[in-house]
Protein backbone atom coordinates (compact mmCIF):
# COMPACT_ATOMS: atom_id res chain seq x y z
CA UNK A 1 21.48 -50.21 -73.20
CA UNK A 2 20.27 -48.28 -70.01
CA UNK A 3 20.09 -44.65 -69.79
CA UNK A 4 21.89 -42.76 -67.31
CA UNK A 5 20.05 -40.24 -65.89
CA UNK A 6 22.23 -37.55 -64.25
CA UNK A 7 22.28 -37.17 -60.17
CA UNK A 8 19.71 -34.82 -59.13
CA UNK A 9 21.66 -31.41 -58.06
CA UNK A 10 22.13 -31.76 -53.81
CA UNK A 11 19.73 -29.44 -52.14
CA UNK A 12 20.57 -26.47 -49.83
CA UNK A 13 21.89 -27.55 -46.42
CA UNK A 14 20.04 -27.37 -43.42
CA UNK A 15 20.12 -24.27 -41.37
CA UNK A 16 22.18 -24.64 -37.85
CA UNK A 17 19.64 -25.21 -34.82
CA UNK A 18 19.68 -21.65 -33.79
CA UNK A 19 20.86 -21.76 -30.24
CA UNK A 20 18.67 -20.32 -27.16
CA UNK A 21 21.24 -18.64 -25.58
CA UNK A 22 21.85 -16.40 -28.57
CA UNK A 23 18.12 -15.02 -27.96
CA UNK A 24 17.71 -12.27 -26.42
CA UNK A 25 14.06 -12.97 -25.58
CA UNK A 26 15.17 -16.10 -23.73
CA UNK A 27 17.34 -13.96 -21.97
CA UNK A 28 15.03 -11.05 -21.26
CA UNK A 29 12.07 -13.78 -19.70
CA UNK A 30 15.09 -14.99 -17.23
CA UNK A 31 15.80 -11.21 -16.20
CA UNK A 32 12.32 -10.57 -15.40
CA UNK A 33 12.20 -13.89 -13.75
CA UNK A 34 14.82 -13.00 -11.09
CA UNK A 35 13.37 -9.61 -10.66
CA UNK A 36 10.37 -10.76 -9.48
CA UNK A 37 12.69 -12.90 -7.24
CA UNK A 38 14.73 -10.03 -5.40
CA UNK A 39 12.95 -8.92 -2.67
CA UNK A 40 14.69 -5.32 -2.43
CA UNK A 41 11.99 -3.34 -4.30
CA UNK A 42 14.01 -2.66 -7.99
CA UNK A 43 12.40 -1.07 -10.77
CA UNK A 44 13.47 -0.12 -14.61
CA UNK A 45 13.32 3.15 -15.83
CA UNK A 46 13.37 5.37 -18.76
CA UNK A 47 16.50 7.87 -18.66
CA UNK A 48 13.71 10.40 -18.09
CA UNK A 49 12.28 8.25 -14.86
CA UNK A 50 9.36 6.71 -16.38
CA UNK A 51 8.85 2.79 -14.98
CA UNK A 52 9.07 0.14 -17.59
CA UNK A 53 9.14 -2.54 -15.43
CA UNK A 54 9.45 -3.13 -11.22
CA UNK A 55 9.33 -6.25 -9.29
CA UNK A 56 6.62 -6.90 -6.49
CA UNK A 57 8.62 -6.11 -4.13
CA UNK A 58 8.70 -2.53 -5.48
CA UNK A 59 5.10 -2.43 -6.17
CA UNK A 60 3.97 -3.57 -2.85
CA UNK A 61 5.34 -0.51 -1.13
CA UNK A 62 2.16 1.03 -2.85
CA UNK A 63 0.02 -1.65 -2.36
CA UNK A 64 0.22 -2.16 -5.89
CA UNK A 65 0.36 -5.13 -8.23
CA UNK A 66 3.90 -4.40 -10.37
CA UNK A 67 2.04 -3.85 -13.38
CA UNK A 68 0.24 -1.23 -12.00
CA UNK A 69 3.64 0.72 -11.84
CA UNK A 70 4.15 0.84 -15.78
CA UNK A 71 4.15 4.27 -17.07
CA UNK A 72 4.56 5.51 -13.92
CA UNK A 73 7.25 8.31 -12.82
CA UNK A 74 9.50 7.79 -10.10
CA UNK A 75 9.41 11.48 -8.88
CA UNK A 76 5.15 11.63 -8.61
CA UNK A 77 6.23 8.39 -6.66
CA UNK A 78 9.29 8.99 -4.34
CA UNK A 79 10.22 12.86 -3.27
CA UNK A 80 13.89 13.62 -2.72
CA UNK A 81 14.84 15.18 0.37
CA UNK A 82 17.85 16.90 -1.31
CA UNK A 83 17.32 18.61 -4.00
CA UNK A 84 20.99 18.89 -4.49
CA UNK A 85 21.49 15.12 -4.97
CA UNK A 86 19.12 14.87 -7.78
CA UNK A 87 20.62 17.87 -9.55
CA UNK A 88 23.82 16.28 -9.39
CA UNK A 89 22.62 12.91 -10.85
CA UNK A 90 20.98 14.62 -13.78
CA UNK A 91 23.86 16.24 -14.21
CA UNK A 92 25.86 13.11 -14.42
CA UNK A 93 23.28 11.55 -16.58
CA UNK A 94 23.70 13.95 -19.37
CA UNK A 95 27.65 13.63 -19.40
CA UNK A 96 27.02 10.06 -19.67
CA UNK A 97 28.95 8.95 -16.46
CA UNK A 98 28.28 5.39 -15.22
CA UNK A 99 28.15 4.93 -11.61
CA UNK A 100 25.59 4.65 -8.68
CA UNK A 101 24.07 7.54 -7.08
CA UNK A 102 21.97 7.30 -3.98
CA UNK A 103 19.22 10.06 -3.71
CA UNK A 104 16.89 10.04 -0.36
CA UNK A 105 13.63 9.94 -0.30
CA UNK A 106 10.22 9.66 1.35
CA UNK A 107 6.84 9.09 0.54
CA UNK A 108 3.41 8.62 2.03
CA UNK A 109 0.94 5.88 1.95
CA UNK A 110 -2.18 5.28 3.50
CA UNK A 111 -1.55 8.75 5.26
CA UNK A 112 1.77 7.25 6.75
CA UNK A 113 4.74 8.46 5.45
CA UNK A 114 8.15 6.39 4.64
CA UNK A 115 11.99 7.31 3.79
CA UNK A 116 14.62 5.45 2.47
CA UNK A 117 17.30 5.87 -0.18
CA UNK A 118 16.86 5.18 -3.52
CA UNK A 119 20.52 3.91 -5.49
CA UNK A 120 20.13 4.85 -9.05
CA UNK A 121 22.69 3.07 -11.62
CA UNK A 122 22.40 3.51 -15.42
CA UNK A 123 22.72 0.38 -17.56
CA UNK A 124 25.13 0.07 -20.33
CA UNK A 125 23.35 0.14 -23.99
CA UNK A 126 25.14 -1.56 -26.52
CA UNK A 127 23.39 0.57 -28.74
CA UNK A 128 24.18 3.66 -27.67
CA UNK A 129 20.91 4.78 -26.69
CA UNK A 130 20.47 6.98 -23.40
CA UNK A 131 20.63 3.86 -21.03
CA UNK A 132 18.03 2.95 -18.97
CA UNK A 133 18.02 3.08 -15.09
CA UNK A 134 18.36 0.56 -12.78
CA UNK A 135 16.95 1.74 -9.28
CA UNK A 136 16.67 -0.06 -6.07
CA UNK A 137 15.12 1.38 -2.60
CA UNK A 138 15.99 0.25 0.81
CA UNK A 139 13.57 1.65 2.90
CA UNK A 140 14.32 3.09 6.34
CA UNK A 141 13.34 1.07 9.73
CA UNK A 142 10.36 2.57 11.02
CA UNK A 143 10.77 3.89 15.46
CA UNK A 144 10.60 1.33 17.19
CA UNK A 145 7.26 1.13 19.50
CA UNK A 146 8.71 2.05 22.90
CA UNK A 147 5.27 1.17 25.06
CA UNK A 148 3.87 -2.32 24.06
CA UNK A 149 0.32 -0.83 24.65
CA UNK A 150 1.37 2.16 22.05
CA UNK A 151 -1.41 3.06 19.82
CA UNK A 152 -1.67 0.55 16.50
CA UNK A 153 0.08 1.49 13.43
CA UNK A 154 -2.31 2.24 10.22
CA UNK A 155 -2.26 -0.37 7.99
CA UNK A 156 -3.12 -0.22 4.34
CA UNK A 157 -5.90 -1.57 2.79
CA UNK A 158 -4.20 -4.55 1.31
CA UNK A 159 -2.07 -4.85 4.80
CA UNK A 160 -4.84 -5.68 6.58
CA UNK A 161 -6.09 -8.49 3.95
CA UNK A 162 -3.01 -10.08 4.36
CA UNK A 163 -3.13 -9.88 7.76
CA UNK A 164 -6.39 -11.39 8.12
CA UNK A 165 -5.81 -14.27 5.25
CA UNK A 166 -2.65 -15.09 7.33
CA UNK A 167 -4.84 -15.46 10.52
CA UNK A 168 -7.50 -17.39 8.46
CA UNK A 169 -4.03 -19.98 8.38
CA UNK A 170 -3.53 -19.50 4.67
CA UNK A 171 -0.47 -19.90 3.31
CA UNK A 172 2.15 -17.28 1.22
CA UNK A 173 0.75 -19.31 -2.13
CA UNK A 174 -3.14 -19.09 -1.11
CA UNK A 175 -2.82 -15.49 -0.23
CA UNK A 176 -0.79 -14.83 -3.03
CA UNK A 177 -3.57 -16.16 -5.62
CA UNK A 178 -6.30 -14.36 -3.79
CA UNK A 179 -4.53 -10.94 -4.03
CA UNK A 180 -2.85 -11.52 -7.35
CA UNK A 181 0.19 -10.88 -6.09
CA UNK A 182 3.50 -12.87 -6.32
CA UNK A 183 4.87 -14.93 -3.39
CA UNK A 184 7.87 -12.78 -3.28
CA UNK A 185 5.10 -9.76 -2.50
CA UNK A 186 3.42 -11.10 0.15
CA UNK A 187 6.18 -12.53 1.85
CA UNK A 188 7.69 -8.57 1.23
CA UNK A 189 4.25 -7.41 2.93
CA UNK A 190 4.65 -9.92 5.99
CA UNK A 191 8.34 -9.12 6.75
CA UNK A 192 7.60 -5.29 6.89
CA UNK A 193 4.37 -6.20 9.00
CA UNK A 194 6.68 -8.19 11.35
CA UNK A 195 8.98 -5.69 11.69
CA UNK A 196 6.39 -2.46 12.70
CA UNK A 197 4.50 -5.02 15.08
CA UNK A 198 7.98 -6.00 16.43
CA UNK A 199 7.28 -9.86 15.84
CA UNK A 200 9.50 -12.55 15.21
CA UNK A 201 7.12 -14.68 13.09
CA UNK A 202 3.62 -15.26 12.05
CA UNK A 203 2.38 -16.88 14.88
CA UNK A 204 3.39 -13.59 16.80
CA UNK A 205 2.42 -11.44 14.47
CA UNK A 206 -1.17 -12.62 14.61
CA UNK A 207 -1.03 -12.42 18.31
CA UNK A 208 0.01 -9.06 17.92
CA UNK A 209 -2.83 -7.90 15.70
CA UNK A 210 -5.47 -8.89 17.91
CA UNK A 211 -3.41 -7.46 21.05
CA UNK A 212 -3.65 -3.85 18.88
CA UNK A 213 -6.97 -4.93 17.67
CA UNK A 214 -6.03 -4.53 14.20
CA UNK A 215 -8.18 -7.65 13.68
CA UNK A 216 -11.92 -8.04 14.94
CA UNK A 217 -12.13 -10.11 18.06
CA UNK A 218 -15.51 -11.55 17.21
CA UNK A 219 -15.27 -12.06 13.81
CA UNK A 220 -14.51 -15.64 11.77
CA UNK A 221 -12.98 -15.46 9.26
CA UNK A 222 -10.77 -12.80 10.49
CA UNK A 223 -11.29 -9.66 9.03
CA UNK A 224 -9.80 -6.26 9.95
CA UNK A 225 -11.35 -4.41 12.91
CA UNK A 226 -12.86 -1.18 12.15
């Protein structure tokens, strides 16, 4: 007579497949993804202005790789031109309002100094935490150059590479590897260098450059004229 052995007990189920949108790494890798992406300079800050995080566009206002910017405070960055407005966005702050509140400001690089108006907009913590700051800058148009022969603006250091690796005929990815930079940077870098040269493309800006001698006339590869 065979012996019935009893069923073996059924084992646990299997877990779910935990889904990818319920991660909020996933979700933080896309964020910084598009940052890098805008190309209005944005940065993240501590409620106490201390950068955790700002996009090339951002940086290269400094001439600056982002990372560079980490740790950094906004105010030994940017200086407000009103006092009053950043009182009165502190003071909002510690109520715990939730809006946007523009603050001008200006700063100086390479000995050239820059305005613009920074829009500062705290960021809704679902854990109650003091919420960090979202902050975007749109910088002011420089004067336009009234005489074409008008003396040459100053260029940064890392300006002028660009300039000349753009004159060598390398592309936005090419320079972009050779200055560690994003391509969202250098094409940031090349718009604002179009705009203060007051051309309508590379090509022209090039042109320009050598017109302002900016870049050596007798040198190959280019290279910035001292």
């Amino acid at each position: 007579m065979a012996v019935r052995h009893p069923a073996p007990a059924p084992g646990p189920s299997p877990s779910p497949p935990r889904d990818p949108e319920s991660d909020p790494t996933v979700w933080r890798t896309r964020f910084l993804s598009l940052l890098d992406r805008i190309p209005t300079p944005t940065a993240i800050s501590t409620t106490e202005g201390e950068i955790t995080v700002a996009n090339p566009a951002f940086a290269a206002l400094w001439g600056l790789a982002p990372g560079r910017l980490a740790g950094r405070r906004l105010l030994d960055l940017l200086t407000p031109t009103d006092e009053g407005q950043l009182s009165r966005v502190e003071t909002a702050l510690t109520k715990g309002s939730r809006s946007r509140y523009p603050v001008h400001v200006r700063w100086t690089v390479g000995g050239e100094p820059h305005t613009g108006q920074l829009t500062v907009e705290p960021v809704s913590d679902p854990g109650g935490a003091s919420p960090p700051l979202l902050t975007t800058l749109l910088v002011d148009e420089p004067p336009a150059m009234r005489d074409p022969g008008a003396e040459a603006p100053r260029l940064t250091a890392q300006e002028s590479h660009i300039l000349a690796l753009v004159a060598a005929g390398r592309t936005t990815a090419m320079v972009a590897r050779t200055l560690g930079l994003g391509d969202d940077g250098v094409n940031y870098h090349l718009t604002r260098l179009c705009r203060r040269l007051h051309a309508p493309n590379r090509t022209a800006l090039v042109a320009r450059a050598y017109v302002l001698r900016l870049l050596s006339p007798t040198a190959w590869p280019p290279e910035p004229h001292l």
